[in-house]
C-alpha atoms as a PDB file:
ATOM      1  CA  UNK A   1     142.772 224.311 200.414  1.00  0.00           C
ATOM      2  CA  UNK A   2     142.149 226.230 197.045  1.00  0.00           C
ATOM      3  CA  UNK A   3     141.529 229.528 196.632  1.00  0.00           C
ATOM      4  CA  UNK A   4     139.449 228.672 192.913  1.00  0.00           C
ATOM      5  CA  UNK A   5     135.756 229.407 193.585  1.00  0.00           C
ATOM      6  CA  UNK A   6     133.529 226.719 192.842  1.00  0.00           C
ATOM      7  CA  UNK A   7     131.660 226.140 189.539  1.00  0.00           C
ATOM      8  CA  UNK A   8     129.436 228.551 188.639  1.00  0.00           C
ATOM      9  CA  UNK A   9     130.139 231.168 191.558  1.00  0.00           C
ATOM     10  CA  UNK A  10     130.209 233.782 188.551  1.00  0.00           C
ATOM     11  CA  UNK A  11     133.478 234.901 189.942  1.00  0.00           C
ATOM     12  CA  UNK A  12     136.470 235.715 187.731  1.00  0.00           C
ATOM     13  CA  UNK A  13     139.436 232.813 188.514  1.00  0.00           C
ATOM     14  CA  UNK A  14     142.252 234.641 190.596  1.00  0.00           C
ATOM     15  CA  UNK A  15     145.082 233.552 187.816  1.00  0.00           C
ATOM     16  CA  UNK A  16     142.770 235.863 185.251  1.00  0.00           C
ATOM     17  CA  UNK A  17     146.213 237.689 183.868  1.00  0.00           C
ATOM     18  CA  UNK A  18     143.708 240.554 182.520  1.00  0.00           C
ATOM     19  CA  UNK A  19     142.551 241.323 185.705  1.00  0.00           C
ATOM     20  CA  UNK A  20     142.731 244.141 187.758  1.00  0.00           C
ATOM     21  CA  UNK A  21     144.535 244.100 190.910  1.00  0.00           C
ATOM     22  CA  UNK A  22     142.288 244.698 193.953  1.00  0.00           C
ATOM     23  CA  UNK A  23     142.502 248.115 196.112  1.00  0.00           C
ATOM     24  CA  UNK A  24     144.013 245.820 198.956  1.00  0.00           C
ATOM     25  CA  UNK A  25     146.428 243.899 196.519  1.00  0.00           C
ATOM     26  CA  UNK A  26     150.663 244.971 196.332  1.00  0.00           C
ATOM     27  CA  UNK A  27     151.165 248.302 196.925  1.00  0.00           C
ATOM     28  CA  UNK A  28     153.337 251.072 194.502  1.00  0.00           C
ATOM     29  CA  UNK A  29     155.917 249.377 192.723  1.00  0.00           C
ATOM     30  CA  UNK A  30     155.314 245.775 193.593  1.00  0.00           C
ATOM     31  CA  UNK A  31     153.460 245.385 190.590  1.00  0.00           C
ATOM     32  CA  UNK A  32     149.833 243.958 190.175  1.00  0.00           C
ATOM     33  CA  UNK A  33     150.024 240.523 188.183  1.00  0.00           C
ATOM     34  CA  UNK A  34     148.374 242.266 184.920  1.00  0.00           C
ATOM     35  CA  UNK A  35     150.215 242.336 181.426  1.00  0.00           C
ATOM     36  CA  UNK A  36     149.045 245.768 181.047  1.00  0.00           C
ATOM     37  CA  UNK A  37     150.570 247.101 183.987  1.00  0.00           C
ATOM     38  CA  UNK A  38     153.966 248.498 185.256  1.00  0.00           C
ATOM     39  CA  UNK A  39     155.379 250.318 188.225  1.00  0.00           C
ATOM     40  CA  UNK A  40     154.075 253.521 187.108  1.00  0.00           C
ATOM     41  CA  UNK A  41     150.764 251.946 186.255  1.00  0.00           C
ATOM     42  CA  UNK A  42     150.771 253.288 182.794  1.00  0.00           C
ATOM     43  CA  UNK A  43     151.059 249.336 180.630  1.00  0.00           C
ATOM     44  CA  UNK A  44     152.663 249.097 177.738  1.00  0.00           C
ATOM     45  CA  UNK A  45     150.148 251.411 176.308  1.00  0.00           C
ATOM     46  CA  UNK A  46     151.755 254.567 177.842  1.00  0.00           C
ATOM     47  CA  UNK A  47     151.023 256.860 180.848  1.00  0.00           C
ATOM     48  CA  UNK A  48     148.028 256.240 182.723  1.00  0.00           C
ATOM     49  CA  UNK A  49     145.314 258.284 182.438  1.00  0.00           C
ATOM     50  CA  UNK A  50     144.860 261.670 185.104  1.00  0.00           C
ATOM     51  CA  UNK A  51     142.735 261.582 187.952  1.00  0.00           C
ATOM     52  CA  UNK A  52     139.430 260.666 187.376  1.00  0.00           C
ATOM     53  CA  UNK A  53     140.430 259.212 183.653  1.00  0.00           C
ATOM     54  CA  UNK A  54     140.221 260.243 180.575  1.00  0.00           C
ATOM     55  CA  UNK A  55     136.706 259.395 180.039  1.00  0.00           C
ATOM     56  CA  UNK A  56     135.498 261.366 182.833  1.00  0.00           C
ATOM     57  CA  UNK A  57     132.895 260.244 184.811  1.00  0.00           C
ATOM     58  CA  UNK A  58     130.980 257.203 184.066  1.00  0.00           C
ATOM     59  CA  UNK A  59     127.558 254.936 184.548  1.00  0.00           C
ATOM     60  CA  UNK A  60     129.001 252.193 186.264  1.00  0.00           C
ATOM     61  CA  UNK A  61     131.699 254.303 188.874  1.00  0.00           C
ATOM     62  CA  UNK A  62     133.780 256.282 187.443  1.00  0.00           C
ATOM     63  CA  UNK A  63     134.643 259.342 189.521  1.00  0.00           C
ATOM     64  CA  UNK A  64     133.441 263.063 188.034  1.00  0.00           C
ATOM     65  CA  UNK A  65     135.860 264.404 185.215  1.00  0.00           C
ATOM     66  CA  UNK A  66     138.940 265.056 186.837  1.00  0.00           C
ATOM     67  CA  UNK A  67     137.536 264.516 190.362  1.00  0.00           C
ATOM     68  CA  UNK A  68     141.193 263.926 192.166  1.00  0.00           C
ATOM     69  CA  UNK A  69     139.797 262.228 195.581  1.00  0.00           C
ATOM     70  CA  UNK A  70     136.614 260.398 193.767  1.00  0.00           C
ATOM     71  CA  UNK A  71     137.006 256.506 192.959  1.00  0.00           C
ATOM     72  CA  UNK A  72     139.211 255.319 190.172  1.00  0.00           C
ATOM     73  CA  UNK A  73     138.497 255.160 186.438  1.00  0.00           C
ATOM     74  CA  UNK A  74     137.420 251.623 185.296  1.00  0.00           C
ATOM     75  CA  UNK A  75     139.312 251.919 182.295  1.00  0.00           C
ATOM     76  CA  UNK A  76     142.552 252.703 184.356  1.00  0.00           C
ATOM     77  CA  UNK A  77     145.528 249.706 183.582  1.00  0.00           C
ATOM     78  CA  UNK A  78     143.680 248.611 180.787  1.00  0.00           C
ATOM     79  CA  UNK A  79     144.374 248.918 176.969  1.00  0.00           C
ATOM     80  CA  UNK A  80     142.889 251.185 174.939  1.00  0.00           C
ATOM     81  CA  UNK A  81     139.156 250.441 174.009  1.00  0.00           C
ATOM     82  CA  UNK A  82     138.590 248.633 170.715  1.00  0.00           C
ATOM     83  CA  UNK A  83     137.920 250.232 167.479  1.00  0.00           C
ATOM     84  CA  UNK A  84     134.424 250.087 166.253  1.00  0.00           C
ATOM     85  CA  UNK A  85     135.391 249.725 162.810  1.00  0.00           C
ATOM     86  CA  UNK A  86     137.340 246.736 163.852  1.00  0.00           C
ATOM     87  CA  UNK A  87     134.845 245.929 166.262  1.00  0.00           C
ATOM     88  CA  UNK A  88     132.264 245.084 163.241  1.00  0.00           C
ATOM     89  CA  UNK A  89     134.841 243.506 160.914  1.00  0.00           C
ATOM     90  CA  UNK A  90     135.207 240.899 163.819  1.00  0.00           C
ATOM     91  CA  UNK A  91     131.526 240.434 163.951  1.00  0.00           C
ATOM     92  CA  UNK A  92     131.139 239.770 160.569  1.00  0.00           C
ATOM     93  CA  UNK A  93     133.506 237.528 159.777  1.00  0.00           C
ATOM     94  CA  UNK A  94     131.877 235.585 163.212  1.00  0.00           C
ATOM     95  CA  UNK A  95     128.557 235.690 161.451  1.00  0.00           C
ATOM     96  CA  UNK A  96     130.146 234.298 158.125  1.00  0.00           C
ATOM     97  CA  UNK A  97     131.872 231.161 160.278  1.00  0.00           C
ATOM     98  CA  UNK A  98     128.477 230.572 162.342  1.00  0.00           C
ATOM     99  CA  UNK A  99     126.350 230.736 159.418  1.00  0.00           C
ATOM    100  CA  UNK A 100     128.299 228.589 157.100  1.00  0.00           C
ATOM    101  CA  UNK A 101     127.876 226.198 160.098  1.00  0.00           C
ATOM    102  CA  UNK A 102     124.019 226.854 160.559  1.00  0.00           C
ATOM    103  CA  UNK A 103     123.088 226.253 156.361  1.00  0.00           C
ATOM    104  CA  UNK A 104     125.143 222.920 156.573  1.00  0.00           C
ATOM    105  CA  UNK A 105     122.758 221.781 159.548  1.00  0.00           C
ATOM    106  CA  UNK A 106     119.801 222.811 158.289  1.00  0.00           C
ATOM    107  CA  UNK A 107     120.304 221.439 154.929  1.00  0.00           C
ATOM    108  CA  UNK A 108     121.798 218.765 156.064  1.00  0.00           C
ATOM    109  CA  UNK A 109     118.284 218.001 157.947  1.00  0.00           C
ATOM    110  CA  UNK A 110     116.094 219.485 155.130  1.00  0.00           C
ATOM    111  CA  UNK A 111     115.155 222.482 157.565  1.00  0.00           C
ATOM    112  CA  UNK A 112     115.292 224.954 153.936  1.00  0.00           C
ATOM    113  CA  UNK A 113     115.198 228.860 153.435  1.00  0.00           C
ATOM    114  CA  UNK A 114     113.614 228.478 150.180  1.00  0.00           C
ATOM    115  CA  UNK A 115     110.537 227.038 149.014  1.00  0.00           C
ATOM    116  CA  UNK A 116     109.634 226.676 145.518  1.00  0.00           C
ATOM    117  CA  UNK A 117     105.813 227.556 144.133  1.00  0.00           C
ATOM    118  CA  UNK A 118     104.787 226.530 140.529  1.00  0.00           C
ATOM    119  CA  UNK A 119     107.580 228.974 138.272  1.00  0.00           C
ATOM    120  CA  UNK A 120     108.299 231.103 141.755  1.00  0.00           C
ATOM    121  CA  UNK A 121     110.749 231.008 144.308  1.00  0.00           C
ATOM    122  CA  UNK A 122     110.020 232.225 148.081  1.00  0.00           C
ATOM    123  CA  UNK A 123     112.257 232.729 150.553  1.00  0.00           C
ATOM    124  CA  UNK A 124     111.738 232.496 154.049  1.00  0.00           C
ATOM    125  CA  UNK A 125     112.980 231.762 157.155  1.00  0.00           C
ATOM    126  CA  UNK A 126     111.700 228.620 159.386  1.00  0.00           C
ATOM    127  CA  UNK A 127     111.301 228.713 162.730  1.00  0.00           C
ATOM    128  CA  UNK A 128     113.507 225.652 162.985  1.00  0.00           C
ATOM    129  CA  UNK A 129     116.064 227.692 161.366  1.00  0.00           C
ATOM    130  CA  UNK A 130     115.904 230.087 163.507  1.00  0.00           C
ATOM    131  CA  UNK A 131     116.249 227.850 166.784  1.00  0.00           C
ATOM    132  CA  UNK A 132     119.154 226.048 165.197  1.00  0.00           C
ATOM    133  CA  UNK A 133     121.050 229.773 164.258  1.00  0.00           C
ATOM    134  CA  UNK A 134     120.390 231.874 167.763  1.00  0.00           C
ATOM    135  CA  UNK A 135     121.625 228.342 169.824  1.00  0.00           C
ATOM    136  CA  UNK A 136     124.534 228.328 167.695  1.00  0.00           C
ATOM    137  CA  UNK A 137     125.259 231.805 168.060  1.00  0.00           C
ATOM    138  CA  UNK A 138     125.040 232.082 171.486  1.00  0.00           C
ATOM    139  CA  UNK A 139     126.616 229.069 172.401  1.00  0.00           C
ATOM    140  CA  UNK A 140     129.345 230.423 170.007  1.00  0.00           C
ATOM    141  CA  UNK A 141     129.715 233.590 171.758  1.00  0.00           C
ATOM    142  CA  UNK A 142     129.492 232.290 175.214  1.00  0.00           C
ATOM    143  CA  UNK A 143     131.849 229.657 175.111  1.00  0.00           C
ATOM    144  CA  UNK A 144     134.443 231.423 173.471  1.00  0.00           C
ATOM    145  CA  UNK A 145     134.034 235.505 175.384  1.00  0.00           C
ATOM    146  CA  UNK A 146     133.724 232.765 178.916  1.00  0.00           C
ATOM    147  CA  UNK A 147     136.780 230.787 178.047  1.00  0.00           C
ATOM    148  CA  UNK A 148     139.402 233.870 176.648  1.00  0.00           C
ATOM    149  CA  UNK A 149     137.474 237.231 175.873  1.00  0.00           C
ATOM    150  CA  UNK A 150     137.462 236.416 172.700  1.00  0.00           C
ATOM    151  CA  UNK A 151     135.216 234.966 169.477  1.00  0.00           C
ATOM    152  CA  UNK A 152     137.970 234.408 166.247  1.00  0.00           C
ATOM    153  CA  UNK A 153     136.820 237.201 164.715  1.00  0.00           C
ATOM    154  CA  UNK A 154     138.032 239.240 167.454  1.00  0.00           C
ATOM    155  CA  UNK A 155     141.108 237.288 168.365  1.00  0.00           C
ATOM    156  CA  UNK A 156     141.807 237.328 164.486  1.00  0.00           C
ATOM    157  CA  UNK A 157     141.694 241.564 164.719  1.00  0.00           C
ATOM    158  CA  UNK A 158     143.481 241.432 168.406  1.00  0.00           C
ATOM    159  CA  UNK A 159     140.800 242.407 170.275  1.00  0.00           C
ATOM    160  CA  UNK A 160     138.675 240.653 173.566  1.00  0.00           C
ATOM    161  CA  UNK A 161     135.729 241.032 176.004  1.00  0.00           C
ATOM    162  CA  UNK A 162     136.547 242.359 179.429  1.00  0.00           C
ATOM    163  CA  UNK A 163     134.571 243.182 182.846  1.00  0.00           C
ATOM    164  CA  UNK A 164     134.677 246.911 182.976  1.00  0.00           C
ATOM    165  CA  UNK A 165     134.411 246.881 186.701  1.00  0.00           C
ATOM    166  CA  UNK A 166     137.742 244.331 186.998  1.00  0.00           C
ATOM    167  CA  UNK A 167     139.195 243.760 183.427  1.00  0.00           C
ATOM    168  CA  UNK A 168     138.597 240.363 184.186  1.00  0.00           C
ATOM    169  CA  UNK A 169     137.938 237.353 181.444  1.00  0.00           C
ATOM    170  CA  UNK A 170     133.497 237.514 181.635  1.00  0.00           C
ATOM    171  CA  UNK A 171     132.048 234.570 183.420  1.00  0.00           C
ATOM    172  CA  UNK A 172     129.763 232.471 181.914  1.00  0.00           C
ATOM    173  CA  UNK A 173     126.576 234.235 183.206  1.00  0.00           C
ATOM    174  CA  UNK A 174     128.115 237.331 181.640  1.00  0.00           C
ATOM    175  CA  UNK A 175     128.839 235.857 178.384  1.00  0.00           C
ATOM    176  CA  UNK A 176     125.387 234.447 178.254  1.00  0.00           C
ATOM    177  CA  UNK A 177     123.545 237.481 178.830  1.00  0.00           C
ATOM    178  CA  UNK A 178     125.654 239.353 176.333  1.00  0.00           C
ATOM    179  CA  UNK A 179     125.270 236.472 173.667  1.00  0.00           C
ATOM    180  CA  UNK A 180     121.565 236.708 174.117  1.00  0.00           C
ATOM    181  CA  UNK A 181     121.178 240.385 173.774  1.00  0.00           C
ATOM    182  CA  UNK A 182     123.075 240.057 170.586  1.00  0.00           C
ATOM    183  CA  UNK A 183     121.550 237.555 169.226  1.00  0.00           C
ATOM    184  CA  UNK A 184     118.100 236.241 170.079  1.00  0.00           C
ATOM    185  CA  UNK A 185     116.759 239.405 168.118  1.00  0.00           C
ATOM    186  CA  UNK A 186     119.149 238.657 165.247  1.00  0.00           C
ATOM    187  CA  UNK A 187     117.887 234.698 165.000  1.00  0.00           C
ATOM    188  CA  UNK A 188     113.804 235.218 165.463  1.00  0.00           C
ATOM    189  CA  UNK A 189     113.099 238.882 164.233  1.00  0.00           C
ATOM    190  CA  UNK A 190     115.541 241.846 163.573  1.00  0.00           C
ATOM    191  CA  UNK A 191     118.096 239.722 161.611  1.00  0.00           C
ATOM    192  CA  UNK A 192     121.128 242.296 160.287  1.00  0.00           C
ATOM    193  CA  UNK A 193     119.047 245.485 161.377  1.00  0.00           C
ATOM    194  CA  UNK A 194     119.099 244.783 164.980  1.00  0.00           C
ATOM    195  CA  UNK A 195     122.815 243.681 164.634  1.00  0.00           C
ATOM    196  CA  UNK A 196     123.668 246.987 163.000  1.00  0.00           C
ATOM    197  CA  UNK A 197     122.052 249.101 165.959  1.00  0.00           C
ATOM    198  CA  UNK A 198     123.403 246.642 168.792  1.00  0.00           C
ATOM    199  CA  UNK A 199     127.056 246.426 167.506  1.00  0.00           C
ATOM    200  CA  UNK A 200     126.712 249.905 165.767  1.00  0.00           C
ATOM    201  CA  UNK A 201     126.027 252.063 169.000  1.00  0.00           C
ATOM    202  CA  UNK A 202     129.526 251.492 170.401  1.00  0.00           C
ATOM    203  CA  UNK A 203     130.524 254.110 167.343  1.00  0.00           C
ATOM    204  CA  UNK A 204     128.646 256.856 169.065  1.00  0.00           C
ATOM    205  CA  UNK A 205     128.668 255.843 173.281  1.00  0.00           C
ATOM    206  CA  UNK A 206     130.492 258.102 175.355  1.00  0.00           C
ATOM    207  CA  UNK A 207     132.832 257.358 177.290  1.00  0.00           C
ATOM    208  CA  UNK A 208     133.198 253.422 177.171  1.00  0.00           C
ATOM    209  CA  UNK A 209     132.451 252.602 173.207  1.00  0.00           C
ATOM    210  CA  UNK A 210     129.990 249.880 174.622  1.00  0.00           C
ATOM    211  CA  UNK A 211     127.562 247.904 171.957  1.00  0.00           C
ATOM    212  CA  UNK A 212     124.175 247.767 174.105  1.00  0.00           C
ATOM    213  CA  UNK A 213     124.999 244.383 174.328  1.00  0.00           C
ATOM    214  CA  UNK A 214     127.960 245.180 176.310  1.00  0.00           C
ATOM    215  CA  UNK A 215     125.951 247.838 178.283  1.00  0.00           C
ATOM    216  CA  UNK A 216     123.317 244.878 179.543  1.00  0.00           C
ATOM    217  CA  UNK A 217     126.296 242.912 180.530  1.00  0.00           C
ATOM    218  CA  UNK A 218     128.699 245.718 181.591  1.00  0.00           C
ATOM    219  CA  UNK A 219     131.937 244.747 179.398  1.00  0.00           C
ATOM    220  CA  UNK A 220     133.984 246.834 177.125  1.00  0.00           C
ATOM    221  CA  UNK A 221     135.929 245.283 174.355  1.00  0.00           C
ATOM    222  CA  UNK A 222     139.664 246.598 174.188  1.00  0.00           C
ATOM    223  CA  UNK A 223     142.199 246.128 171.856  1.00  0.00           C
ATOM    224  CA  UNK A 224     145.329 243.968 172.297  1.00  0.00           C
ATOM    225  CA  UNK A 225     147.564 245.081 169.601  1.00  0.00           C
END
């Protein structure tokens, strides 16, 4: 019988090679499965981090700062977190390749930013505009942070989406929830600004670099190379 979880069980497939090995997987030296770990369960990213991480403590688990019998860091076997820097370039150039898209359907259909009044031109955004941009955006981000962790921007800059709690590729329900905290605001109201706060507070969170859309859905976006 298979061991894959049904459709939509929001569970992470087994074969995930980002994920984290259970407590109650191989023990020392057998290895756990992930790409970023090895015997001494440092990854090709170097050491691991001391007890209790070098974050410290954290909101979703993380033991006290170096608290030697408390649980383990999440972080621990994964790469390094992302940088932010990188982490906006990525989102921009995903909000150039979406909205390229979103102007040729709404031209396409005559659904138009601009309206012209006697010598004057206005510019505006429709609310059919607006529907068409936040399903494409979403659907953007969910399909592609469900499928591998990762929009093109990011796998362009080497960079994906993990679970902080496993490591694991985001489920759909994950990637949905992020996509929409990203960008409903961005499509009806807050446009750039809310963007720029949402994607800009992983520059100043301590100790996980999270975006407060990653905080709703509790991912953390690490780098690859």
């Amino acid at each position: 019988m298979s061991t894959e979880p049904p459709p939509g069980s929001g569970q992470p497939p087994e074969d995930d090679p980002f994920r984290k090995q259970s407590p109650s997987g191989p023990g020392p030296g057998q290895g756990s499965g992930s790409p970023y770990d090895t015997p001494s369960g440092g990854g090709p990213y170097g050491q691991g981090p001391p007890p209790g991480g070098p974050y410290g403590g954290g909101p979703y688990g993380a033991g006290p700062p170096g608290g030697a019998g408390g649980p383990a860091d999440p972080l621990a076997g994964m790469p390094p977190l992302a940088d932010s820097g990188k982490r906006t370039l990525a989102r921009i150039i995903d909000m150039i390749l979406v909205g390229v898209v979103v102007w040729l359907l709404t031209w396409g259909f005559g659904v138009t930013e601009y309206t012209v009044d006697s010598n004057t031109i206005q510019v505006g955004k429709s609310l059919a505009q607006a529907v068409v941009a936040a399903v494409l955006y979403v659907g953007y981000d969910t399909f592609l942070i469900s499928r591998t962790g990762q929009t093109l921007g990011k796998r362009l800059l080497g960079m994906r989406v993990a679970n902080l709690d496993d490591g694991a590729t985001p489920t759909v329900q994950t990637s949905l929830i992020r996509a929409l905290v990203l960008w409903i605001p961005f499509a009806f109201c807050c446009a750039c600004v809310w963007t720029a706060i949402a994607g800009g507070w992983s520059f100043f969170d301590k100790p996980y670099k999270q975006g407060l859309h990653d905080k709703a859905a509790k991912t953390v976006v690490v780098a690859l190379t």
